[in-house]
C-alpha atoms as a PDB file:
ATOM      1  CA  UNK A   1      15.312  23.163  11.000  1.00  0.00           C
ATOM      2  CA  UNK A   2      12.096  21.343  10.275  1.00  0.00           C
ATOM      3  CA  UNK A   3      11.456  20.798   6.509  1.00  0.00           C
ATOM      4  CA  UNK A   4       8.607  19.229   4.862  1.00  0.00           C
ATOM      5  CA  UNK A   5       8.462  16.970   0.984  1.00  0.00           C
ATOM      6  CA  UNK A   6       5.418  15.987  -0.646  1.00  0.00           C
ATOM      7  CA  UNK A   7       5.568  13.658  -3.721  1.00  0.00           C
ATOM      8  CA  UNK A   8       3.046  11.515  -5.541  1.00  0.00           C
ATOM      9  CA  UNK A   9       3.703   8.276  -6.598  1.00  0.00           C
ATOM     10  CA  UNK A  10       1.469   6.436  -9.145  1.00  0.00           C
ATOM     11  CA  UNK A  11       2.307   2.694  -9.221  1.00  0.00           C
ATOM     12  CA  UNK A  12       0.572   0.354 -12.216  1.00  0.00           C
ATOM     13  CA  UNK A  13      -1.423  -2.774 -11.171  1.00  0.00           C
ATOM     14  CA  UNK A  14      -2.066  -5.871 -12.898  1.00  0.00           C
ATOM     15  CA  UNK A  15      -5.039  -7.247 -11.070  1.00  0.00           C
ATOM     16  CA  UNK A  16      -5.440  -8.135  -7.291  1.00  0.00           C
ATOM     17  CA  UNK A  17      -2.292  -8.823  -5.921  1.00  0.00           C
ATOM     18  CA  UNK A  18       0.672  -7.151  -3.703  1.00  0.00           C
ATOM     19  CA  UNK A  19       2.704  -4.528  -5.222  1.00  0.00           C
ATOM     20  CA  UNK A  20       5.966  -4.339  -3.494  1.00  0.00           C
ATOM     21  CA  UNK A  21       7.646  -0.542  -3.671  1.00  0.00           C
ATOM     22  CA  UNK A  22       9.924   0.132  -1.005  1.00  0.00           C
ATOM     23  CA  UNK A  23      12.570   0.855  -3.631  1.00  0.00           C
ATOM     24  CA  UNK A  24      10.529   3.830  -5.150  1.00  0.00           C
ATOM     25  CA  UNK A  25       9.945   5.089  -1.469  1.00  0.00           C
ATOM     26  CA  UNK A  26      13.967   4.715  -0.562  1.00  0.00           C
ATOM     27  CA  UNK A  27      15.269   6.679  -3.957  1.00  0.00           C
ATOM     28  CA  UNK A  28      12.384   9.283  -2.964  1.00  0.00           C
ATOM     29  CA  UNK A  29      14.141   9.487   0.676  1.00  0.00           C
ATOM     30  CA  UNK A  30      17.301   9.774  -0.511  1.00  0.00           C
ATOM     31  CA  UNK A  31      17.023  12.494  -3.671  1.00  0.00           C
ATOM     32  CA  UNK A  32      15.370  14.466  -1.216  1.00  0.00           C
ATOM     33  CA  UNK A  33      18.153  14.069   1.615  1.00  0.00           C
ATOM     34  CA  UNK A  34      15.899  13.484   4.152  1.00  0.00           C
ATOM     35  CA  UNK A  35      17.778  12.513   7.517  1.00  0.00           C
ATOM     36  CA  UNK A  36      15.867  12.100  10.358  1.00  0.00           C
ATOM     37  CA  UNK A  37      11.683  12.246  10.831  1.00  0.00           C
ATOM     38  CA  UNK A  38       8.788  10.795   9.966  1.00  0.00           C
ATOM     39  CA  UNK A  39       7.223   9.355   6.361  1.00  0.00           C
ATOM     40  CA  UNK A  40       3.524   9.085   5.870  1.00  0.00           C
ATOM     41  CA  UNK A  41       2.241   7.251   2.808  1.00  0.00           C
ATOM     42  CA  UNK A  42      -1.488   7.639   2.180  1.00  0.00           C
ATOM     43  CA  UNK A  43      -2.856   5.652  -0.793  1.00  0.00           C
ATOM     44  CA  UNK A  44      -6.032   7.725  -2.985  1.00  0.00           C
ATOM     45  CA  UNK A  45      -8.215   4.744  -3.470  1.00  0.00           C
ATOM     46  CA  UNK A  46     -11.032   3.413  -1.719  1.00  0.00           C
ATOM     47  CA  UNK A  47     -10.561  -0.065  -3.334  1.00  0.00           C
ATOM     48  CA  UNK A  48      -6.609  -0.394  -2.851  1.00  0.00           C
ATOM     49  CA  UNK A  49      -4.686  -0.392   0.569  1.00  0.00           C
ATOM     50  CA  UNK A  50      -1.393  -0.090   1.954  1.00  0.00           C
ATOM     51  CA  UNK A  51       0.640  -2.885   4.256  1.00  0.00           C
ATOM     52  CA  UNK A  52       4.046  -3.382   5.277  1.00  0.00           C
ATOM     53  CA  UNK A  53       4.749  -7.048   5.118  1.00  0.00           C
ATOM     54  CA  UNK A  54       7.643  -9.642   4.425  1.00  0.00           C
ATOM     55  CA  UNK A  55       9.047  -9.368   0.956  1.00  0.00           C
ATOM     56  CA  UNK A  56      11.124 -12.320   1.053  1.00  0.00           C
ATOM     57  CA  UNK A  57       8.896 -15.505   0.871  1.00  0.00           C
ATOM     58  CA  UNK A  58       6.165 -14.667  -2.279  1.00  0.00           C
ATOM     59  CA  UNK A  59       4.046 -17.815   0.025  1.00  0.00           C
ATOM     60  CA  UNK A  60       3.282 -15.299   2.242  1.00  0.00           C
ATOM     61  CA  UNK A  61       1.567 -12.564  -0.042  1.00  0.00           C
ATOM     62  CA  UNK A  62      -0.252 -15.579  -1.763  1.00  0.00           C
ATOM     63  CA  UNK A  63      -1.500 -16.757   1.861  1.00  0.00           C
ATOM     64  CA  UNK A  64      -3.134 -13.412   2.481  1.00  0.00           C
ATOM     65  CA  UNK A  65      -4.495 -13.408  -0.947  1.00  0.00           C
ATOM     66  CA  UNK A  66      -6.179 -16.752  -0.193  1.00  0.00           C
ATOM     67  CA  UNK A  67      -6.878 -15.768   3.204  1.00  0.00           C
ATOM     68  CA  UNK A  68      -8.628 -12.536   2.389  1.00  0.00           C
ATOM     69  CA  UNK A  69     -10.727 -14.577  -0.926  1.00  0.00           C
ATOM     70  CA  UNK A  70     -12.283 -16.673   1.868  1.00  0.00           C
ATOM     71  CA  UNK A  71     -12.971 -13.741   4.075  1.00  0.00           C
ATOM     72  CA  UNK A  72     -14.794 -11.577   1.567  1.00  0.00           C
ATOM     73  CA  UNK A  73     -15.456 -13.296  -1.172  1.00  0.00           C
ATOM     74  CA  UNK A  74     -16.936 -11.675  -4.322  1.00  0.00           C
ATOM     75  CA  UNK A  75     -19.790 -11.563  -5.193  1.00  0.00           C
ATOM     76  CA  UNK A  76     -20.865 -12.694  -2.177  1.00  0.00           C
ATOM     77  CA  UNK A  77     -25.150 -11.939  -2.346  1.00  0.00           C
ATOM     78  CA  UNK A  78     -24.786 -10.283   0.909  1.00  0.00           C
ATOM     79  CA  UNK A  79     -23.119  -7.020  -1.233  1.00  0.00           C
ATOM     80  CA  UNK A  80     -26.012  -4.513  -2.809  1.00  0.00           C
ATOM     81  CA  UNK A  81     -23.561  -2.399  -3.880  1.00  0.00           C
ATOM     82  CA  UNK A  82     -22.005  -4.050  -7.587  1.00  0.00           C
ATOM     83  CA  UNK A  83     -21.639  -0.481  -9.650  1.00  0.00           C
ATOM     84  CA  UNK A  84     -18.145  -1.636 -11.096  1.00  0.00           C
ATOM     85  CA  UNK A  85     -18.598  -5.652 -10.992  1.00  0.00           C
ATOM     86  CA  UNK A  86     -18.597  -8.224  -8.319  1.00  0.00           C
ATOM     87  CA  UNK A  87     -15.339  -7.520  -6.720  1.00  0.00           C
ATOM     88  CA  UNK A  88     -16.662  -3.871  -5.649  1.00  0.00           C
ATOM     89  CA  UNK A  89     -18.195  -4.307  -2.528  1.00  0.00           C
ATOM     90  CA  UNK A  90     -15.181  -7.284  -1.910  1.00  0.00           C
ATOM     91  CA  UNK A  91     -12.519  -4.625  -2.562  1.00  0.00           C
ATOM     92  CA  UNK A  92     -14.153  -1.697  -0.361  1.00  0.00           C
ATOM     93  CA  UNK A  93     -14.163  -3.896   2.591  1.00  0.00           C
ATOM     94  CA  UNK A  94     -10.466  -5.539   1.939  1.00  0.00           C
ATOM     95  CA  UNK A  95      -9.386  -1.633   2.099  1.00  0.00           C
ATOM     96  CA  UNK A  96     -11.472  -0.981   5.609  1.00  0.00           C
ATOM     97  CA  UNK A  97      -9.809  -4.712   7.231  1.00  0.00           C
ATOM     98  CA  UNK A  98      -6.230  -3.006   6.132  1.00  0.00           C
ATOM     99  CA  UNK A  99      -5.171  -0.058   5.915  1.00  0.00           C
ATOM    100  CA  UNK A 100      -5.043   3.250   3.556  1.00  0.00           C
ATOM    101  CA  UNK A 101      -2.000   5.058   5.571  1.00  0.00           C
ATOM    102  CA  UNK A 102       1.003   4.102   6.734  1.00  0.00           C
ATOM    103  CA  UNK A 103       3.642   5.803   8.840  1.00  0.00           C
ATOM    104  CA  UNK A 104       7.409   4.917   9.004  1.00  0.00           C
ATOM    105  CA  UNK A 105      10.118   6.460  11.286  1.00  0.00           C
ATOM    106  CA  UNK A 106      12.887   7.890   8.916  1.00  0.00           C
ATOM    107  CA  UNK A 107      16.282   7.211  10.594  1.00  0.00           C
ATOM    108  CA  UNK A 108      20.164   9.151   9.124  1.00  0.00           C
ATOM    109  CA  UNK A 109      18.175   8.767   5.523  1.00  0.00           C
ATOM    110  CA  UNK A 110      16.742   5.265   5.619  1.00  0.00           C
ATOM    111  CA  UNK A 111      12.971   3.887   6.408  1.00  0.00           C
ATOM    112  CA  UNK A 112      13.207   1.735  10.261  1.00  0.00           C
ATOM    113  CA  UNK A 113      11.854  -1.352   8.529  1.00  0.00           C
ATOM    114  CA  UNK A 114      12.951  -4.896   9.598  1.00  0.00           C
ATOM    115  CA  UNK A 115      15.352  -7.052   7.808  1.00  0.00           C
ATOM    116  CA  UNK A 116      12.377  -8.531   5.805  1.00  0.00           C
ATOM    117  CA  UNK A 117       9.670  -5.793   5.359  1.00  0.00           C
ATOM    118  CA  UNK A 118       8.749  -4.129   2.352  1.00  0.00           C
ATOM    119  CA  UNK A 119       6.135  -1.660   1.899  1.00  0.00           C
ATOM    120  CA  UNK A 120       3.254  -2.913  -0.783  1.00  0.00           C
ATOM    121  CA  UNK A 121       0.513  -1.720  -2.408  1.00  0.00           C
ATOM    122  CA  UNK A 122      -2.611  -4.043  -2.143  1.00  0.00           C
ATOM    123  CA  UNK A 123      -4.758  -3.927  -5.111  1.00  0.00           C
ATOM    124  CA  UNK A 124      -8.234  -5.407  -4.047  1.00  0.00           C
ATOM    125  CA  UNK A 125      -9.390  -4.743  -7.761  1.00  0.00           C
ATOM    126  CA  UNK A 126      -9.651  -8.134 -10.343  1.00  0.00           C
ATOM    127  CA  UNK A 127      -9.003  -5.522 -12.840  1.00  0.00           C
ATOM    128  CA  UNK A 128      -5.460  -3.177 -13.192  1.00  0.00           C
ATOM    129  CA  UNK A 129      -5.246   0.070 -11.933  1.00  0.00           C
ATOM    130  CA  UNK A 130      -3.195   3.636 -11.624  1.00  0.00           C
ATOM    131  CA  UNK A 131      -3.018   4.140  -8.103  1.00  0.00           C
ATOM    132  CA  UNK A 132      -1.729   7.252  -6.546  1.00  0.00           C
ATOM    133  CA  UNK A 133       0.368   7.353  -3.509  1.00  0.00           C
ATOM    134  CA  UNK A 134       0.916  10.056  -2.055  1.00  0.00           C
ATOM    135  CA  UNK A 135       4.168  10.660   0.207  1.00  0.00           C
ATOM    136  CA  UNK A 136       4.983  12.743   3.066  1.00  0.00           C
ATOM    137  CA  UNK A 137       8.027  13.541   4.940  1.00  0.00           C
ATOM    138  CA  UNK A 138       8.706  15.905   7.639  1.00  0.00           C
ATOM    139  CA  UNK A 139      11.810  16.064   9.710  1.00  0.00           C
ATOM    140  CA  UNK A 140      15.491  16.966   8.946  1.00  0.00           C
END
């Protein structure tokens, strides 16, 4: 029989940066007993995105960091829009490069991830945050 679970998920920032919560997202899976289907996270923010990436080497999350500063800088005089500082505009179009859903296969209880993926938030804000996740699981 085909069951559905809906839980929100509201994970703290610091600043810009990668928030890594695949742990939150497996405890989730498992109080629910979910066996076999599929997950869809959706994050509520228009300034914050979501990314499955390696959560092994912290090089690699600093690389994209520096990658994406050089990209879209802030500030940059090309941006009109500046209603919450100079890393607005920066942040909206970090979100619309990446990605705001994600959707994970959900094998005998556990996420199909890789050996070294993790599921992160990315906070495109200089300033901390509440951000709401919201998960989604229908299957068995």
């Amino acid at each position: 029989m085909v069951r559905q679970h809906f839980h929100q998920l509201t994970l703290a920032t610091r600043g810009r940066g990668l928030y890594e919560f695949t742990r939150e997202v497996e405890r989730w899976i498992a109080s629910n007993q979910c066996r076999d289907g599929l997950l869809t996270i959706h994050v509520r923010h228009t300034s914050a995105s979501l990314l499955i990436q390696e959560n092994a080497d912290p090089d690699v999350r600093r690389d994209l960091e520096s990658f994406f500063a050089r990209l879209v800088p802030d500030g940059d005089r090309i941006f009109t829009h500046r209603a919450e500082g100079v890393d607005d505009m920066s942040a909206h179009i970090r979100t619309a490069l990446t990605a705001v859903n994600l959707s994970l296969p959900v094998r005998d209880g556990q996420m199909v991830l890789g050996t070294w993926q993790g599921i992160y938030l990315w906070e495109h804000r200089a300033q901390g945050h509440a951000r709401q996740v919201e998960l989604h699981f229908i299957g068995e």
